[in-house]
C-alpha atoms as a PDB file:
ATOM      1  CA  UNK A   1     125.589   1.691 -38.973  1.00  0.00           C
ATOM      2  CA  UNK A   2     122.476   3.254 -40.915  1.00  0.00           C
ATOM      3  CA  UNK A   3     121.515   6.694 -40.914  1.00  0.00           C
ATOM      4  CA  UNK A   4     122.140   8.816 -37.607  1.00  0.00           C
ATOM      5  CA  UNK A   5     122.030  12.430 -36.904  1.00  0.00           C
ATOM      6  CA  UNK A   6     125.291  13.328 -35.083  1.00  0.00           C
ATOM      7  CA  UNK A   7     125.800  17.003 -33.727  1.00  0.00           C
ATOM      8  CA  UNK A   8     129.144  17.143 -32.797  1.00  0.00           C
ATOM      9  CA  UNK A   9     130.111  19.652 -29.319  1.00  0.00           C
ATOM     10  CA  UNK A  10     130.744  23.027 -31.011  1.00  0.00           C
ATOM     11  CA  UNK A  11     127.317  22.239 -32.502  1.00  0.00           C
ATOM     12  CA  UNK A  12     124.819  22.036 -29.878  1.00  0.00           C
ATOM     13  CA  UNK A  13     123.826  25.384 -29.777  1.00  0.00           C
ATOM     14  CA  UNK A  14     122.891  25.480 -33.662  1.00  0.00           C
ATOM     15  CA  UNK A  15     121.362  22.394 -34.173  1.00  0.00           C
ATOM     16  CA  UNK A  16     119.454  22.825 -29.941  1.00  0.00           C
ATOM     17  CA  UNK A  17     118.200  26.027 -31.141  1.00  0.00           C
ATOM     18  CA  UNK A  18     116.836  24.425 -34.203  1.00  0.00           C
ATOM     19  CA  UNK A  19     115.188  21.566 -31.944  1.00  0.00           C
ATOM     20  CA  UNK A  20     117.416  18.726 -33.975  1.00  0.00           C
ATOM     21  CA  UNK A  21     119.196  16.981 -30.736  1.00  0.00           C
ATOM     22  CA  UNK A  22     117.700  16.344 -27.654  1.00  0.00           C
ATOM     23  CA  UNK A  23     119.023  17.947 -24.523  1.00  0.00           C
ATOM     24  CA  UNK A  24     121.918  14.646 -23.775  1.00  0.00           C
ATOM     25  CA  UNK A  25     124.562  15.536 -26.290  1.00  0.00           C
ATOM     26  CA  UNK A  26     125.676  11.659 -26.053  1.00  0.00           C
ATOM     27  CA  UNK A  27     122.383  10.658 -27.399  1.00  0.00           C
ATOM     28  CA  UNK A  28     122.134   9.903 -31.090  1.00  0.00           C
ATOM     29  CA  UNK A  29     118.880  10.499 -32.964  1.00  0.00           C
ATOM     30  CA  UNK A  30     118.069   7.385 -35.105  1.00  0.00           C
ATOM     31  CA  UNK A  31     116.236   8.146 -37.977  1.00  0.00           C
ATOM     32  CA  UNK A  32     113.849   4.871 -39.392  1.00  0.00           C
ATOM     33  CA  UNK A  33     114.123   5.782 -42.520  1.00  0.00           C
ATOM     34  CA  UNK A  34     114.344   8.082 -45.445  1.00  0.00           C
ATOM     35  CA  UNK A  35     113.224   8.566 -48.948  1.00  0.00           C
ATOM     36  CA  UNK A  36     114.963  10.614 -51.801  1.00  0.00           C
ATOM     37  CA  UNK A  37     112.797  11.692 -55.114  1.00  0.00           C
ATOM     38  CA  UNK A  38     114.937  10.526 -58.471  1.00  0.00           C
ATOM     39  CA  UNK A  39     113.738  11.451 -62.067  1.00  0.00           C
ATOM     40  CA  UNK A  40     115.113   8.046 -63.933  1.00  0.00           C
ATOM     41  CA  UNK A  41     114.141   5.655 -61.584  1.00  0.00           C
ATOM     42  CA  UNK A  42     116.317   2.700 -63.288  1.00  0.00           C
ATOM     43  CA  UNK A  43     119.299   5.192 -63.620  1.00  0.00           C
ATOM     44  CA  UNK A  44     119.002   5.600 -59.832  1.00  0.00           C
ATOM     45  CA  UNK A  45     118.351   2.051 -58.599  1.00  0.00           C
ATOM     46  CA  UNK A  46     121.571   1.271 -60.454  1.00  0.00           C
ATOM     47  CA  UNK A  47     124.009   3.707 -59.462  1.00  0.00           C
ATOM     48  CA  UNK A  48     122.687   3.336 -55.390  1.00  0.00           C
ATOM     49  CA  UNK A  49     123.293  -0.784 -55.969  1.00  0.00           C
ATOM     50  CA  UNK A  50     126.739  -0.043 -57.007  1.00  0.00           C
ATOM     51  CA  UNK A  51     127.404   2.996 -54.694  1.00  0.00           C
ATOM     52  CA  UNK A  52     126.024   1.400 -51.698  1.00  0.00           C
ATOM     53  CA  UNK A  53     127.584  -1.898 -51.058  1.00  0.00           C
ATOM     54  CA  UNK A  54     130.854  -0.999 -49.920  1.00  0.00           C
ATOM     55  CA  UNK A  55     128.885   0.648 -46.832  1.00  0.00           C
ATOM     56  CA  UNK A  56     126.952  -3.084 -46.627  1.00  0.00           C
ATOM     57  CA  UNK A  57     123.779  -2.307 -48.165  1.00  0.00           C
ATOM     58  CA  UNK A  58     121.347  -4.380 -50.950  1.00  0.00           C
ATOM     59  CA  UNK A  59     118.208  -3.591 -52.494  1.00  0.00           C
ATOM     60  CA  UNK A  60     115.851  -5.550 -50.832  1.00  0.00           C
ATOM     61  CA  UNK A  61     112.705  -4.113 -51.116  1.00  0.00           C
ATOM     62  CA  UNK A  62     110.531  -3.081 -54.591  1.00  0.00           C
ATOM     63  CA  UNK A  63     107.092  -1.293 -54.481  1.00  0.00           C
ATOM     64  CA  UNK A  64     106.467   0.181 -58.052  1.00  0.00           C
ATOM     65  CA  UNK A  65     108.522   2.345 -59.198  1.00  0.00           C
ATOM     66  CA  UNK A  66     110.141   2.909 -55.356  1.00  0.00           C
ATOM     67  CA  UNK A  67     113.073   1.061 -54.302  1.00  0.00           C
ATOM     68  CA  UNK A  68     114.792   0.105 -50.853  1.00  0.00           C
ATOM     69  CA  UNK A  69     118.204  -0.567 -49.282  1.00  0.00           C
ATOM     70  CA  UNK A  70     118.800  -2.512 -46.269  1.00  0.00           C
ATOM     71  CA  UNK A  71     121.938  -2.105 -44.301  1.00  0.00           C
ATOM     72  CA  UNK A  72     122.033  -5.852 -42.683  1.00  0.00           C
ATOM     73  CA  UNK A  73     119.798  -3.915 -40.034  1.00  0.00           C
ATOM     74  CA  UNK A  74     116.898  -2.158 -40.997  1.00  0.00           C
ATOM     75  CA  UNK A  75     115.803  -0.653 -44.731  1.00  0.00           C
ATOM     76  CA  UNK A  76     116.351   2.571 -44.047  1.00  0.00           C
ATOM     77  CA  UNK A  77     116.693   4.238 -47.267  1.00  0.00           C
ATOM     78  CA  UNK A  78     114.641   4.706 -50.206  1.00  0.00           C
ATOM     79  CA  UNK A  79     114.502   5.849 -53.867  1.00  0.00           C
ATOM     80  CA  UNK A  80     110.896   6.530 -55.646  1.00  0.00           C
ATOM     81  CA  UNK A  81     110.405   8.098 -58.881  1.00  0.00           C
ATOM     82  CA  UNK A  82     109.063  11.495 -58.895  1.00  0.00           C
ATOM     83  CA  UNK A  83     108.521  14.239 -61.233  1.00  0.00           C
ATOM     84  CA  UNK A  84     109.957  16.915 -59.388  1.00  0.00           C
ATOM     85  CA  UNK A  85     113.619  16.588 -57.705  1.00  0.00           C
ATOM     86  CA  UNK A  86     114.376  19.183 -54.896  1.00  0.00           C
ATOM     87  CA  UNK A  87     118.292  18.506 -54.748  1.00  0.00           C
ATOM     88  CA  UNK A  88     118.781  17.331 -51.042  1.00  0.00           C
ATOM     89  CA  UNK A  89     122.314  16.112 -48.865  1.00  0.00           C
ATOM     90  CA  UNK A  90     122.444  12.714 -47.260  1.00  0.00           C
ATOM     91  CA  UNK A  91     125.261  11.279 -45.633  1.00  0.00           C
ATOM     92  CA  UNK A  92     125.470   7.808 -44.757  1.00  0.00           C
ATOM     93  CA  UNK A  93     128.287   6.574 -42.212  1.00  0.00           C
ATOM     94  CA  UNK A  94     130.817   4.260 -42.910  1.00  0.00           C
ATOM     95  CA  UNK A  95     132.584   1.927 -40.553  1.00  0.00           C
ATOM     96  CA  UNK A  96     135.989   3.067 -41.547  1.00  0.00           C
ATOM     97  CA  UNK A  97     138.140   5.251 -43.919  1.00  0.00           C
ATOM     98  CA  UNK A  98     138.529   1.973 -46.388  1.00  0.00           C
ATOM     99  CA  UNK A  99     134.536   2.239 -46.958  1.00  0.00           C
ATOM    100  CA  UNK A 100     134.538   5.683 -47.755  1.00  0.00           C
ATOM    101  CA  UNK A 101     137.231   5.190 -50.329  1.00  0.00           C
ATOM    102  CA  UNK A 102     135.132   2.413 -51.573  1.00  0.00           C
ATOM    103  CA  UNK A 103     132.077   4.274 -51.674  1.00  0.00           C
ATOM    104  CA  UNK A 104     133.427   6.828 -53.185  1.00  0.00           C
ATOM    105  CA  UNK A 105     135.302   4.454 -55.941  1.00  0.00           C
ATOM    106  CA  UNK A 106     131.994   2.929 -56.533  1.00  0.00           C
ATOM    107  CA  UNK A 107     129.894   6.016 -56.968  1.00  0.00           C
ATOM    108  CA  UNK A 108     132.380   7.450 -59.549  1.00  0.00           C
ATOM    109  CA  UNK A 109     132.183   4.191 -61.462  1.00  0.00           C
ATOM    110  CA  UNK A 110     128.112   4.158 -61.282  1.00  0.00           C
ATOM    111  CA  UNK A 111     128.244   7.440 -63.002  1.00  0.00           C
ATOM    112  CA  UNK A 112     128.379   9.376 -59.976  1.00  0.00           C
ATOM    113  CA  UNK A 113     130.025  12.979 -60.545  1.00  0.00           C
ATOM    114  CA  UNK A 114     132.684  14.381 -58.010  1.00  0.00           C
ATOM    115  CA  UNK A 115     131.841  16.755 -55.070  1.00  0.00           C
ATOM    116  CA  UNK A 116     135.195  16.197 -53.071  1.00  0.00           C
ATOM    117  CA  UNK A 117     137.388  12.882 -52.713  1.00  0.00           C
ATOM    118  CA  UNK A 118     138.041  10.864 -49.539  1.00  0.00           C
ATOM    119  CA  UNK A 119     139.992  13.131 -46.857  1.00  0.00           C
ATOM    120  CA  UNK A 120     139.574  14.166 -43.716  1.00  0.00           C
ATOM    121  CA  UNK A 121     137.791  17.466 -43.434  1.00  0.00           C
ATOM    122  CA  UNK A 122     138.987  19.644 -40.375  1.00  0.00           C
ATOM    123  CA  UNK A 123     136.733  22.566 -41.093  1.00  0.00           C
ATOM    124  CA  UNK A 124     133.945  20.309 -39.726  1.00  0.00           C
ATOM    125  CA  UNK A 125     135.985  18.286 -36.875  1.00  0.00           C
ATOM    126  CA  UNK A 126     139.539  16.979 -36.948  1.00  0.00           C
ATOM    127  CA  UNK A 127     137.970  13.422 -37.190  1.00  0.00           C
ATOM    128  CA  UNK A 128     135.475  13.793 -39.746  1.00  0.00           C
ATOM    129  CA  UNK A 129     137.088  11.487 -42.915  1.00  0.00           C
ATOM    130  CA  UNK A 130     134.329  11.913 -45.751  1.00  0.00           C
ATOM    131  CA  UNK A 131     133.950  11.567 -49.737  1.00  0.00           C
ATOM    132  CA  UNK A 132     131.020  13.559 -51.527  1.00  0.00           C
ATOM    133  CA  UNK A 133     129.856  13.048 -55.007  1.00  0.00           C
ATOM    134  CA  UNK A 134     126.565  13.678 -56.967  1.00  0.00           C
ATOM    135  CA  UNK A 135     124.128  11.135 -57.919  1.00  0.00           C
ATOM    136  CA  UNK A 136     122.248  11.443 -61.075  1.00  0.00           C
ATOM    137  CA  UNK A 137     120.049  13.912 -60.174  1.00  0.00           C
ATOM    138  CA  UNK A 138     122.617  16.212 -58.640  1.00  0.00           C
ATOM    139  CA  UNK A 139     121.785  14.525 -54.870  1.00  0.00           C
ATOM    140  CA  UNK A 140     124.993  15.616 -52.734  1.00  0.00           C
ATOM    141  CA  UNK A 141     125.507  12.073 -51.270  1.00  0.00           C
ATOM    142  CA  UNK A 142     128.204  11.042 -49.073  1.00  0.00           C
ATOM    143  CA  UNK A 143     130.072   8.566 -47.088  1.00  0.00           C
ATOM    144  CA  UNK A 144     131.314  10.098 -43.413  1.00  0.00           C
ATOM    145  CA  UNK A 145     133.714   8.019 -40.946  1.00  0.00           C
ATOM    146  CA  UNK A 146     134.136   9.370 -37.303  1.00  0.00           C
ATOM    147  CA  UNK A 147     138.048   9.008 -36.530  1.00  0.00           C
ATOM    148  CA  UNK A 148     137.962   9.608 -33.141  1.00  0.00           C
ATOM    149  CA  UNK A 149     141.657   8.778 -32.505  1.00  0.00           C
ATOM    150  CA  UNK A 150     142.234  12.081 -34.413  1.00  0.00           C
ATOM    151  CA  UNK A 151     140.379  14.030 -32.513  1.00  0.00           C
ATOM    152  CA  UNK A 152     143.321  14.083 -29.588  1.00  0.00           C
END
């Protein structure tokens, strides 16, 4: 699980161009971690403790005013207070279409806001089965789940 880039087939040239994917389009590009900026740090540590466990992660590490969450494997993403919030997307995949309908139940319970419900989303590939919503300081976070059996 954790946080992987993906570039689906149709992709490659976009994201090769850019430099995102190395030149093996089997290959995926783990990421060690990441860290978002939130303005209510409490408000935040809250809603990602509620949002995130359906997808297996816990808070397990506290530095000041920075918190982070540990997907049984590796703590790989991070809150920290900040003063200034630059609105960012981060997906985090799920290990089937029941988590994203849990993380997406959860979020909307922490006080997340809507941004589009479970459902598979063919624009991006006939397998792609995500939820969006907003966090608390408009962060477009999501849960994604790679069907691959619909993808035939």
């Amino acid at each position: 699980m954790g946080l992987t880039v993906h570039a689906l087939p149709d992709q490659l040239s976009h994201f090769d161009l850019l430099g995102f994917i190395p030149l093996d389009p089997e290959e995926n590009i783990m990421i060690a971690h990441v860290a978002i900026p939130v303005s209510n740090y409490s408000k935040s540590k809250e809603f990602y403790n509620t949002t995130l466990k359906p997808l297996g992660y816990k808070n397990n590490m506290e530095y000041g005013e920075a918190a982070g969450f540990n997907d049984g494997k590796n703590t790989d993403f991070w809150i920290s207070k900040s003063d200034t919030v630059t609105k960012t997307h981060l997906a985090f995949e799920a290990k089937s279409q029941k988590e994203v309908e849990a993380f997406y139940s959860a979020a909307l319970k922490a006080g997340g806001k809507d941004n589009g419900g479970p459902g598979y989303r063919p624009e991006y590939w006939p397998g792609y089965y995500a939820a969006f919503v907003y966090d608390p300081d408009g962060h477009n976070i999501e849960a994604v789940w790679y069907d691959y059996s619909a993808d035939k």
